[in-house]
Structures are given as C-alpha cells and as structure tokens.
Protein backbone atom coordinates (compact mmCIF):
# COMPACT_ATOMS: atom_id res chain seq x y z
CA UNK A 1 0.00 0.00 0.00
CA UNK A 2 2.63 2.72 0.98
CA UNK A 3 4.61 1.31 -2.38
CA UNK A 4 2.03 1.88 -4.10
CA UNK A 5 1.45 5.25 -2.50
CA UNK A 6 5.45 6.40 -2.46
CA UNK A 7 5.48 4.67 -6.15
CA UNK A 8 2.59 7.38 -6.88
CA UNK A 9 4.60 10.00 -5.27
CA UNK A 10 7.62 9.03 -7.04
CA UNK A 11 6.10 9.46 -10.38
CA UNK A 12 4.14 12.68 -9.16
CA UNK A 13 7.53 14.35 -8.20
CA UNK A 14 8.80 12.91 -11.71
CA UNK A 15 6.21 14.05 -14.21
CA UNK A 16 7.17 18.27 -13.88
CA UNK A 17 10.43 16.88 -15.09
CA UNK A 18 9.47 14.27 -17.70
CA UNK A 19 6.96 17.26 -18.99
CA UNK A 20 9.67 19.85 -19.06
CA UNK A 21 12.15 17.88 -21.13
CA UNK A 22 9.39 16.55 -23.18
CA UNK A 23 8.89 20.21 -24.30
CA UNK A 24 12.57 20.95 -24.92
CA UNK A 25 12.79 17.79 -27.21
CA UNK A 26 9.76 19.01 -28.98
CA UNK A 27 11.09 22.64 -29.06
CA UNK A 28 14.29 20.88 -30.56
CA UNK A 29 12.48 19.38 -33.17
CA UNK A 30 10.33 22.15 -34.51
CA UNK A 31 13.71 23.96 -34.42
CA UNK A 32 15.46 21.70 -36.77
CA UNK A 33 12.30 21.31 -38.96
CA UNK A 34 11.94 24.82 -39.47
CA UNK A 35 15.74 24.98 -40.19
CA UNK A 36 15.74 21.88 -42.63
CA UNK A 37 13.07 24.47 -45.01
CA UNK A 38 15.28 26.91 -46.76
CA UNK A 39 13.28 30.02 -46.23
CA UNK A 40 12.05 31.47 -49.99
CA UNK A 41 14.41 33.39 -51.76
CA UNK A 42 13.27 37.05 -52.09
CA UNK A 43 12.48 38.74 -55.31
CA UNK A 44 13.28 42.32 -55.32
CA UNK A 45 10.95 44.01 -57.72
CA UNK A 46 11.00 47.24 -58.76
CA UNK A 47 7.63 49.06 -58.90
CA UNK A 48 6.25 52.93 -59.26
CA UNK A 49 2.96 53.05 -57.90
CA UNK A 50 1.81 55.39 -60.04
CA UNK A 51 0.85 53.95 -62.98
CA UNK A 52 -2.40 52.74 -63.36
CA UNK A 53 -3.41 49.94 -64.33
CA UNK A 54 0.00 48.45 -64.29
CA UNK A 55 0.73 49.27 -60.66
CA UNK A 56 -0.52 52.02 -58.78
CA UNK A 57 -0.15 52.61 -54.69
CA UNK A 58 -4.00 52.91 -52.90
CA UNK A 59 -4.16 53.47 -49.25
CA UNK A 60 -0.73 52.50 -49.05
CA UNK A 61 -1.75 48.94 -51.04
CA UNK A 62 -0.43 48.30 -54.23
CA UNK A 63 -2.80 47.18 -56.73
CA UNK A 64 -2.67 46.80 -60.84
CA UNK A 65 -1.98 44.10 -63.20
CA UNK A 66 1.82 43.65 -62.55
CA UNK A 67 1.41 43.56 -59.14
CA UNK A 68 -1.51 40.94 -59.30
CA UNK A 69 1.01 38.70 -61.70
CA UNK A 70 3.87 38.80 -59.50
CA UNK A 71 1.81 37.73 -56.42
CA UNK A 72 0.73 35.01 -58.56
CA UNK A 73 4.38 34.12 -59.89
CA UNK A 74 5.68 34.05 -56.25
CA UNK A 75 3.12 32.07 -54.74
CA UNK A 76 3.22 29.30 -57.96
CA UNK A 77 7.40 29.04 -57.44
CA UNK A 78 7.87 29.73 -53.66
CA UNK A 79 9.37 33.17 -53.35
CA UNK A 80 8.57 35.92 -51.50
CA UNK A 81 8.47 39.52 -53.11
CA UNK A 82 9.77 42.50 -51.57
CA UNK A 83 8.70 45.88 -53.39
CA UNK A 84 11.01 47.96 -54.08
CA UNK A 85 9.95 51.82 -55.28
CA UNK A 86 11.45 54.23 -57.59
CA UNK A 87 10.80 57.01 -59.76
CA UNK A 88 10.69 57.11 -63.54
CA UNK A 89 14.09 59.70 -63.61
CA UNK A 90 15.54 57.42 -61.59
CA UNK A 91 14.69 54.37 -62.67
CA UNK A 92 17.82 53.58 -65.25
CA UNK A 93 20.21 54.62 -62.54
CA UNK A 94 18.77 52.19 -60.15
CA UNK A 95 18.33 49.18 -62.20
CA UNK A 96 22.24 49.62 -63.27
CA UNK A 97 22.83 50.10 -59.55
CA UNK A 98 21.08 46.79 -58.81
CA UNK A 99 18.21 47.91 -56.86
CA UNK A 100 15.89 45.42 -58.16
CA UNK A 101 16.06 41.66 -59.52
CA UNK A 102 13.56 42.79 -62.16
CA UNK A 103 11.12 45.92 -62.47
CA UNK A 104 7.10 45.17 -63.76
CA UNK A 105 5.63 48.11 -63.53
CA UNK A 106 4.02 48.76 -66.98
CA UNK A 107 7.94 49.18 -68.30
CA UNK A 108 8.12 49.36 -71.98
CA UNK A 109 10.68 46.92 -74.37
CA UNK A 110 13.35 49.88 -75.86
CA UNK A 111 16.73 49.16 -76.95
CA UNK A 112 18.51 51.07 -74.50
CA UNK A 113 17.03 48.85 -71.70
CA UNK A 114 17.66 45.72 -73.97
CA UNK A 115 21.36 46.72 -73.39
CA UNK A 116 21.05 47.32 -69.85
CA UNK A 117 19.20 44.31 -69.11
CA UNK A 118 17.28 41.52 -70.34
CA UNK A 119 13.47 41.39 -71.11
CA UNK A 120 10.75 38.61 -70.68
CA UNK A 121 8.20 37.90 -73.25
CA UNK A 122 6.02 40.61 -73.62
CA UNK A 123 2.66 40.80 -71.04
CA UNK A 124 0.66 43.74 -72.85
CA UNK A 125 0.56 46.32 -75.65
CA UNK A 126 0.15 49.87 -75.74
CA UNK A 127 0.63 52.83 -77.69
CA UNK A 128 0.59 56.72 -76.70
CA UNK A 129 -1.75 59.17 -77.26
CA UNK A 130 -2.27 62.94 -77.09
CA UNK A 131 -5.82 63.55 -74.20
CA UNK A 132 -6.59 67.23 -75.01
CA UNK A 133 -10.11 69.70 -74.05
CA UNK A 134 -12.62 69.50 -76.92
CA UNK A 135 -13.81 73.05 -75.65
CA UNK A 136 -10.48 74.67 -76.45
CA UNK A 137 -9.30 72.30 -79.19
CA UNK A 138 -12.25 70.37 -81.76
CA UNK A 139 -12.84 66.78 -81.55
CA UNK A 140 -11.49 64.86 -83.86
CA UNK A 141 -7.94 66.91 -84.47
CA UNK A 142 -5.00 64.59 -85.14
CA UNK A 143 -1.50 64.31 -83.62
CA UNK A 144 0.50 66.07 -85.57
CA UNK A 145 -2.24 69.33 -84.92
CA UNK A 146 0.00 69.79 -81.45
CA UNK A 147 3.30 69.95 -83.32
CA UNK A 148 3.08 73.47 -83.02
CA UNK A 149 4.79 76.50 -81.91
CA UNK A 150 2.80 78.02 -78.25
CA UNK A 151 1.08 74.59 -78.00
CA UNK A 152 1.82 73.24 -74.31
CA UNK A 153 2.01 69.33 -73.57
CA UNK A 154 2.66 67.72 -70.20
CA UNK A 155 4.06 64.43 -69.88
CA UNK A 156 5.67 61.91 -67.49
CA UNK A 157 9.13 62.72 -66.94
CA UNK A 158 11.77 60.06 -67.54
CA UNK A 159 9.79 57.50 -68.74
CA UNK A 160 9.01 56.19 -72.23
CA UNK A 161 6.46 58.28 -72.72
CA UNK A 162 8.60 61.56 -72.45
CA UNK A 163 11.04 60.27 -74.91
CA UNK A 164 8.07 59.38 -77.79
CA UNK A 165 7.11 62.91 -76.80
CA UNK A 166 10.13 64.66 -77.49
CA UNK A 167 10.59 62.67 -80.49
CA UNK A 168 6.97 63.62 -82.42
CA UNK A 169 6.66 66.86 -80.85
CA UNK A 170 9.85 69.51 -81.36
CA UNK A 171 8.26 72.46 -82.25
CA UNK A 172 6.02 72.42 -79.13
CA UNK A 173 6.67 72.93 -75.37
CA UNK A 174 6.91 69.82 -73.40
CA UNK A 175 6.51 69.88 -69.47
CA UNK A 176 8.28 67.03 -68.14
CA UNK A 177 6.22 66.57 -64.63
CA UNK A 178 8.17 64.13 -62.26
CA UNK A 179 4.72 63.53 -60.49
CA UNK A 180 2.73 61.20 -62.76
CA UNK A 181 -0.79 62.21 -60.97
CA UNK A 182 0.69 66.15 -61.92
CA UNK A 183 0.14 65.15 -65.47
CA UNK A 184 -3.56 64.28 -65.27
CA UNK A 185 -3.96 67.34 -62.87
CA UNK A 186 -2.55 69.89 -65.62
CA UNK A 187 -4.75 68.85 -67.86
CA UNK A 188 -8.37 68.89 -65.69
CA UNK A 189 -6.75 72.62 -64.43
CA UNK A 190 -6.70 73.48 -68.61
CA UNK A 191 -2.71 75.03 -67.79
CA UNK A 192 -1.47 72.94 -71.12
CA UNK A 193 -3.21 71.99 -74.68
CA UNK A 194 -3.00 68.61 -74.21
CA UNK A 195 -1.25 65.88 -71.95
CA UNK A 196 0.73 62.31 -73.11
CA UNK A 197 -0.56 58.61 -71.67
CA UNK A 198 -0.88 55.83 -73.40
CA UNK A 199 -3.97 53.60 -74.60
CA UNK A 200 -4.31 51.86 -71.35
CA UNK A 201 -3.95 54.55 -69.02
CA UNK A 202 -6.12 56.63 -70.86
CA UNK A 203 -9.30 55.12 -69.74
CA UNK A 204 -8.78 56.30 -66.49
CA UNK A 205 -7.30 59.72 -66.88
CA UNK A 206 -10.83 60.54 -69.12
CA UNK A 207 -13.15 59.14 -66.66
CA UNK A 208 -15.34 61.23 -65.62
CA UNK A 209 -13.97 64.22 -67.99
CA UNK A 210 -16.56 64.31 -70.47
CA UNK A 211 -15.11 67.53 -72.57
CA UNK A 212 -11.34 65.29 -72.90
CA UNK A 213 -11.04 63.94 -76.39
CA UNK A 214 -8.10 61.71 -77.54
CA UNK A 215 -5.59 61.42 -80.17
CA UNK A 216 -3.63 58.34 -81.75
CA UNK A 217 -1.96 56.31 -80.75
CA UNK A 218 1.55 57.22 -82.29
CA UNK A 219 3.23 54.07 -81.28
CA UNK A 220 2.81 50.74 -81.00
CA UNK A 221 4.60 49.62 -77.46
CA UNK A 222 5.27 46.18 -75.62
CA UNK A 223 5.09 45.71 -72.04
CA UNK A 224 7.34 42.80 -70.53
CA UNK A 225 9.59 42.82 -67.52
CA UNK A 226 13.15 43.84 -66.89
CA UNK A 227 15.55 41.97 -65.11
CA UNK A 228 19.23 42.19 -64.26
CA UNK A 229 21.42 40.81 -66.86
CA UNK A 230 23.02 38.19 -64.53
CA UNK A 231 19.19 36.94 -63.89
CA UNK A 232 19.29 34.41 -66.60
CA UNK A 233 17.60 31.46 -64.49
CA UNK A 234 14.88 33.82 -62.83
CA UNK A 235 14.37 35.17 -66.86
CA UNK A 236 13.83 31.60 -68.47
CA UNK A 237 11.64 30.92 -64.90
CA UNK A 238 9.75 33.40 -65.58
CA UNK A 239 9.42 33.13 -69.45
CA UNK A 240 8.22 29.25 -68.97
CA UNK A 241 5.40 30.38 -66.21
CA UNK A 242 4.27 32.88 -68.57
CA UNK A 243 3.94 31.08 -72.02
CA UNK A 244 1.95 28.59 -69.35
CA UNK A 245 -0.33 31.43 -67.82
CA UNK A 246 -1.57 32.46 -71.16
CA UNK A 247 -1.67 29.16 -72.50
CA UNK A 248 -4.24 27.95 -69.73
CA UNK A 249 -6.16 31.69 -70.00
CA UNK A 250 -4.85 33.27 -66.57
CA UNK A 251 -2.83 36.21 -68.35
CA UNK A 252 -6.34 36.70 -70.33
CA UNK A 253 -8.31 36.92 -67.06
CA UNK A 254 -5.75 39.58 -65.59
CA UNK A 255 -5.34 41.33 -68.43
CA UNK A 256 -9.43 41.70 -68.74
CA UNK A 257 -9.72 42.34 -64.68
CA UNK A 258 -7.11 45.53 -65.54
CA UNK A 259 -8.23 47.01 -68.59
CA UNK A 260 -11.47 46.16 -68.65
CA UNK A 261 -12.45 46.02 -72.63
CA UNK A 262 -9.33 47.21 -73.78
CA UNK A 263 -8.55 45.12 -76.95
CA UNK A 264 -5.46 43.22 -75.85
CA UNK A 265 -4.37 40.02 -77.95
CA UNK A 266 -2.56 37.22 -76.41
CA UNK A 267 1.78 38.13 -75.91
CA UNK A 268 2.92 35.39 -74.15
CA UNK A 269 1.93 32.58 -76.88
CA UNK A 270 5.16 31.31 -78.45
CA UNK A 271 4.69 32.62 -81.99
CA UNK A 272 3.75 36.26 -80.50
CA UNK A 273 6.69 36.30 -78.25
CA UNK A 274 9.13 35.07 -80.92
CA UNK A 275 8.43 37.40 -83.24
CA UNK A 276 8.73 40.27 -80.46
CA UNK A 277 12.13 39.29 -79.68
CA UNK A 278 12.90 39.25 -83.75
CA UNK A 279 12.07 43.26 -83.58
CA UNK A 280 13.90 43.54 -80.26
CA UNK A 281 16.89 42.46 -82.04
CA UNK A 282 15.99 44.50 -84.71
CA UNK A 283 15.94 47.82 -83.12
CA UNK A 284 19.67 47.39 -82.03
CA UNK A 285 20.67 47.04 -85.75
CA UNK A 286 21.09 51.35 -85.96
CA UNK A 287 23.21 51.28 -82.77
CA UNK A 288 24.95 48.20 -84.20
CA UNK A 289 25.37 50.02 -87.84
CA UNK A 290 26.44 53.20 -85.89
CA UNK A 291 29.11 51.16 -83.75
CA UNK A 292 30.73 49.79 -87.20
CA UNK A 293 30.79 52.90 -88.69
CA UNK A 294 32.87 54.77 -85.69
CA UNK A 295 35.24 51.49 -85.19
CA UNK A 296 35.25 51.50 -88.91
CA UNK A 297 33.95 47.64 -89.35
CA UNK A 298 32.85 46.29 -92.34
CA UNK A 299 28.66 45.80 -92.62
CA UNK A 300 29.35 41.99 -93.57
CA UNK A 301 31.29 40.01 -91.91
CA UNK A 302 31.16 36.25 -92.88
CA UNK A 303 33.01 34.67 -90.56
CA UNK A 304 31.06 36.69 -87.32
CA UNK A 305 27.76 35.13 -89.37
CA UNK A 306 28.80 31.86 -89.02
CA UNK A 307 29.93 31.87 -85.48
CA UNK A 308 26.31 33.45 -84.60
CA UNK A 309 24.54 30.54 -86.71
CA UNK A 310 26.75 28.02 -84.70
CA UNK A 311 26.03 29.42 -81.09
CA UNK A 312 22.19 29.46 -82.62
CA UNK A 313 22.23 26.32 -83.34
CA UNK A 314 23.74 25.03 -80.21
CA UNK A 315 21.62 27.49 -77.99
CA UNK A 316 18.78 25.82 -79.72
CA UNK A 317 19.91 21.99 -79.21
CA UNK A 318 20.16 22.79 -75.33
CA UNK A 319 16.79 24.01 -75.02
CA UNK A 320 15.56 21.09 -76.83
CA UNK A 321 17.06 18.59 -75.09
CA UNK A 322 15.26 19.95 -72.09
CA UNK A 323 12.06 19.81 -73.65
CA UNK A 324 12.43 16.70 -75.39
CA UNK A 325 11.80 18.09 -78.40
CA UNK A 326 13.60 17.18 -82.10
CA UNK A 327 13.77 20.62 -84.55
CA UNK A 328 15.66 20.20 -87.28
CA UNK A 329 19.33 21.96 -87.95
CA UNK A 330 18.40 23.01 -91.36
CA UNK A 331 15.27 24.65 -90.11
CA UNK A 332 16.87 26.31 -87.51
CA UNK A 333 19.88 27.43 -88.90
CA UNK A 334 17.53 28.79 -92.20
CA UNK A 335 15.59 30.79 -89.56
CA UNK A 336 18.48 32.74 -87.77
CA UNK A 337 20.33 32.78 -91.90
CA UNK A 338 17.22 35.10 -92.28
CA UNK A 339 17.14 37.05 -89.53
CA UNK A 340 20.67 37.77 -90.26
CA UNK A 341 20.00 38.98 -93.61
CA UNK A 342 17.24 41.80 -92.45
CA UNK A 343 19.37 42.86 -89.46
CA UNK A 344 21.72 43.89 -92.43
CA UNK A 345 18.96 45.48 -94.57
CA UNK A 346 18.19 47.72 -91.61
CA UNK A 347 22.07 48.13 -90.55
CA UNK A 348 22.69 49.11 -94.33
CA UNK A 349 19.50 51.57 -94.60
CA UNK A 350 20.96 53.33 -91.24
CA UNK A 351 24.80 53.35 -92.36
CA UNK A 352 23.09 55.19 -95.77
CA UNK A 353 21.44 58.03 -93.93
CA UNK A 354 23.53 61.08 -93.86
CA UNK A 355 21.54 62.27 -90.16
CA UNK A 356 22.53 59.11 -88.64
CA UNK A 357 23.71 59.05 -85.05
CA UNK A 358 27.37 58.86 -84.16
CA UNK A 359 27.51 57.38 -80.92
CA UNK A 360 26.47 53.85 -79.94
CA UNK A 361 27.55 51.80 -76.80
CA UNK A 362 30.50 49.55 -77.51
CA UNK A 363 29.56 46.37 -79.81
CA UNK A 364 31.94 44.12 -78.18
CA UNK A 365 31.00 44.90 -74.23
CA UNK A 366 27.28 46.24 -74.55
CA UNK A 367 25.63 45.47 -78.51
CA UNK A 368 27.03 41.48 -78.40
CA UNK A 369 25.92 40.97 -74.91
CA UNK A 370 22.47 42.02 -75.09
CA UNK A 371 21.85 40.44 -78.76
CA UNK A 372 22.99 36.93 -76.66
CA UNK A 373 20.38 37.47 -73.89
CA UNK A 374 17.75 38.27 -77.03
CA UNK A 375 19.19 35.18 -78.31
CA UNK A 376 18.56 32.92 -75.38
CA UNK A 377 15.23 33.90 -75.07
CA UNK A 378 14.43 33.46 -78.84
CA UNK A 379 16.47 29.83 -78.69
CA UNK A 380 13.82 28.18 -75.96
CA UNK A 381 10.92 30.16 -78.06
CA UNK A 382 11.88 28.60 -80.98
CA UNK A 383 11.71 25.29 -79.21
CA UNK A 384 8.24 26.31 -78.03
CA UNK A 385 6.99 27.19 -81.34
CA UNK A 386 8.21 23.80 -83.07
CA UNK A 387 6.22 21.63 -80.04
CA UNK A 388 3.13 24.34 -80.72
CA UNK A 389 2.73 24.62 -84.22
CA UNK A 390 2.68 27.90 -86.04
CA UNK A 391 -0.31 29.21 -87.79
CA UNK A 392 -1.75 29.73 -91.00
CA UNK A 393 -1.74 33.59 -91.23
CA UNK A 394 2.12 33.66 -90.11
CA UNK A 395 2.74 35.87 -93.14
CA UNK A 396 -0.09 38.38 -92.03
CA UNK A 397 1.25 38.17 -88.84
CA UNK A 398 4.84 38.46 -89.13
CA UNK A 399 4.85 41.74 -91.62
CA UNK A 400 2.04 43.57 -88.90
CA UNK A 401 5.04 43.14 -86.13
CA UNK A 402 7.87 43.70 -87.86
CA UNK A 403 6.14 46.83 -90.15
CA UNK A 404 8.37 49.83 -88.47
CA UNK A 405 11.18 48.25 -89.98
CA UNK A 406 9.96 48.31 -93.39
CA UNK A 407 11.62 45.54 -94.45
CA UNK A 408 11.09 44.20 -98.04
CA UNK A 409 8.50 42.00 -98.99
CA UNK A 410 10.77 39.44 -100.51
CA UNK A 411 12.40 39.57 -97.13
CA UNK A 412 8.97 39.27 -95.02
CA UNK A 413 8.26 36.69 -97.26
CA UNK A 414 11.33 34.17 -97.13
CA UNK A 415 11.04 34.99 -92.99
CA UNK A 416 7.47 34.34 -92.56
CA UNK A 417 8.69 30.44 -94.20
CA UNK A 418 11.51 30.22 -92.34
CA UNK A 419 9.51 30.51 -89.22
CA UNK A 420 6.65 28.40 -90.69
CA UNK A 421 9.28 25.50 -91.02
CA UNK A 422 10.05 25.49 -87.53
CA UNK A 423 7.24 23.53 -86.73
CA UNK A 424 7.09 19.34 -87.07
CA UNK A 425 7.18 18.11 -90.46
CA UNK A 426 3.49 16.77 -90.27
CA UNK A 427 2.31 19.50 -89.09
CA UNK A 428 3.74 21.97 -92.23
CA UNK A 429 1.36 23.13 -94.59
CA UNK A 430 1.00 21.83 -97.84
C-alpha cells in the first residue's frame, strides 16, 4: 500500500520533469524542422505606384496588373516579393545600380534597356496618345495638330512616354512633370493643350472628364519585364510560367480584370513572343550600324555570321534537349540565316542616312551581350513554337510586327517560311 502510495509519489515528483524535457525535445524538433526548409528566396521588384493599371499605390496597397502577376508568380514558385519603389528619372540609374532583380511596372521593351538588361516575353501592348479639351481644341484633331509653336504638352518625366514625346513633338513645349498624378492634374486645371498617356492609361485619366477627347496612338509599345542581366535562371523561370499562364487563360483573365475592354491580344503565346524578340533584335541594328561605322567595321562580316549561326544552333539543341523536343538543324539554322539577312537590310539603310547618329555603346562589351540574352530567349521560343505549331496567317502576322522596320516584302516573305518551317514536319502546310 505505501509502495504503491510512495510509487505514486515518485512518479508525481517525476512528471514536472518528464513534462519539461518533453517540451525541450519538442522545441528541438520544430527547431530543426523549421531549419531543414530553406526560407524562400526574395524577389526584389522594382515598382512605381503610379501607374495605373499596371501598378498604382492605394491606401498604401499596391494594386494593378503587374502587381496581381507577381503575387501570382511568387506564390506558384515559392518566393517571396519585396517591393522595391522608384521614380521614372531614376529608374535607369537604379536598375544599373542593382536595386531590383527585375522591375514590372508597366515598363516598356526599348533598346537602350535591352542593353542594360534583359526582357521577358512581352505581357501587354500599348501605344501613346495625345488627351486634349474638346472646348479649347475640336474633336477629332490629329496628332500632328499639337506639333506646333505656343502649344503646351505635359508628360511623365523620364519615362518612355517623355522620350516618344520629345521625339513627335519639337516644335512644341513639353513639361516634363516628375509627379505622374501632376500630369492628369494639368490637364483637368486646362494650364497645357493637351497631356501624353498611353492607350491603357487613358481610360482612367478621361473618366469622368466628359469635354477630354483623344488622339492616336503614335506608337505601338510592348510591355514585358526587366531583369538584371546576370538573372538568366529567374528570366527563363519566368518566361516558362508565362507562355503557361496564357496558355491555360490566366494572363487573359488579368489582363481583362485591368483594362477592362481594352482590346489586348494574347503576348505570351510562343509565336507572339518570338516574333517580339525578332524586332527587339531588330531595333539594335542602328546602334549596331552606328558602332561599325565609328570602329570602322565592315557591314558583312562572314566569318562573325557563321559563329552566330553556330552558337544558334547550339543554344537551340540545349533548349531542346530539355524539352524533349527534335527541330531540325536546317530549319533552324535557315531561320536565324534570315534574320541575319534583315538585321543587315536595316544596318545598311541606317549606315546610308547622312543624319545618322554617331555614338552607340561599344559592340563588343554592350551590342554582343544584349543580342545573346535576345538570343537565349528566342532559342527556348523557338523550341516552343516547333512543339506548338505555327499558324496559317504567319505571313499576315509576321509583316504587322515587324512593319516599323519596313523591311522588303521578298524579305517578309522568305522569314514568314523560315519561321513556318520550324514547326514538325506533319504538321507543315501543304
């Protein structure tokens, strides 16, 4: 009985004890659970906040459609996102300061950020436009009607938009407005004759304005997302979620929840995004012409040619292998041959203009580099396209992207069946 009753003691005196190191071993435990999960690597993305509908800060949220497809993009591949502002001025000397992994805030493809960085395939399109008072000015009056002397325009300053400005307008005065929301304001306060957006913004600035009447657009613009040029795994991450999200309709569905009916046609399919890249490599052709002509290089160079076809080629193999896919050399190799031979037409058209520009970034450290990164992205589109298909109206297609460059038919032509014979064999048109 008093065993019993000192055994019950005994094990009453013992069980504080057990307990306590019962929750030190568990404490243990979590602790080396929670350190055998890598915490999620951190994107640093670079975002304005005020640019509707791309990103814009409410309340102190950020909202728009970038910000909506980077939430998604982190939460599908485990990272966590920290936001990182800036301000349109500033934004070039950031990104080459390394701020930012990669910027999505509405930021539009241009060749001097194809140097700087790389891009992903495109998300949107958009093209600016001139919102002016149809009390002061009559409805219906077209761009070039503000290309005049004692006409006032107010635009963004530092972004894409003021450079498109500067460009169409020279004989009127442009107000550069580091406030974004200051642009809007000058207009509803009638102080200029008309302010600059673009077709997706412009919704919102005219709401509720019923007297503002637009003109244009004046460009024809691609929205994709910057990143650092030593971000080559994030980029092809990123590229491969997005050919997916428009694939299964998500980019649609964003797209429609941000600019409402806004005609937008699908970017991120593999035939849209290859031939973006083809006029992103394009429009480095005048700074590559102008860097010959100061180092005094020759326009053709042969042996350069066939190095570029090789490293295609290879670049092309590697992504295949990935995907298990099978295109064929021949194909491939005609497709970049081609591309080759319009990046001279244009370099040869720019070398023959007496105005050209004189200064261009260095071909061997800036212009190779970024035509590489192009290069990459084009090599695992290509692969894309051959496992997709390509479509009938590739011809129609092709010579509506590629139309700034004005690029002969007989060129359009033998590149619209270069790219057509990219796809399977059985799956060629007659």
């Amino acid at each position: 009985m008093r065993r019993g009753a000192g055994g019950g003691r005994g094990r009453l005196r013992r069980a504080p004890v057990v307990r306590g190191l019962l929750a030190v071993l568990l404490a243990l435990a979590a602790t080396c659970v929670v350190a055998a999960e890598p915490a999620p690597r951190v994107l640093h993305i670079g975002t304005s906040g005020d640019y509707a509908p791309f990103s814009r800060r409410a309340d102190g949220v950020l909202q728009g459609f970038d910000i909506d497809l980077a939430e998604a993009f982190a939460a599908a591949r485990g990272y966590a996102i920290e936001w990182v502002p800036f301000t349109w001025p500033d934004l070039a000397a950031d990104f080459a300061a390394g701020r930012f992994d990669l910027v999505m805030s509405g930021i539009t493809v241009r060749a001097d950020r194809s140097i700087a960085g790389r891009f992903s395939v495109p998300v949107a399109t958009s093209g600016a436009v001139l919102l002016y008072d149809t009390r002061v000015h009559p409805a219906g009056v077209e761009v070039d009607d503000f290309d005049r002397a004692g006409l006032r325009l107010a635009v963004n300053r530092g972004g894409h938009l003021e450079r498109v400005t500067r460009a169409r307008f020279a004989r009127a005065e442009v107000r550069a407005l580091a406030d974004n929301a200051a642009v809007r304001r000058q207009l509803v306060d009638g102080a200029v004759d008309a302010v600059v957006t673009d077709t997706l913004e412009a919704p919102g600035w005219r709401r509720g304005l019923d007297h503002v009447g637009q003109a244009g657009p004046w460009t024809t613009d691609r929205k994709a997302y910057w990143l650092a040029p030593g971000q080559d795994a994030l980029a092809a991450e990123l590229d491969a979620w997005l050919l997916a999200r428009e694939a299964d309709g998500t980019l649609a569905r964003l797209r429609h929840t941000a600019f409402g009916d806004a005609v937008q046609a699908p970017t991120a399919t593999p035939l849209a995004a290859l031939l973006a890249a083809i006029d992103e490599r394009l429009a480095l052709m005048p700074l590559v012409a102008a860097a010959k002509r100061r180092d005094g290089r020759a326009l053709e160079d042969r042996a350069r040619e066939a190095t570029v076809l090789d490293a295609a080629w290879r670049a092309v193999r590697a992504a295949a292998g990935e995907a298990g896919a099978r295109p064929e050399e021949a194909a491939v190799r005609a497709f970049y041959a081609v591309q080759i031979e319009a990046a001279k037409f244009v370099q040869a058209r720019e070398l023959a203009r007496t105005d050209a520009a004189s200064d261009a970034p260095d071909l061997q450290q800036a212009l190779r580099p970024a035509l590489l990164r192009i290069g990459q992205r084009m090599a695992a589109l290509v692969v894309a396209l051959h496992r997709a298909g390509v479509p009938p109206d590739i011809d129609r297609r092709l010579a509506d992207e590629l139309r700034s460059w004005a690029l002969p038919a007989a060129l359009l032509t033998r590149l619209a069946a270069a790219t057509a014979a990219l796809a399977p064999v059985a799956e060629r048109a007659p």
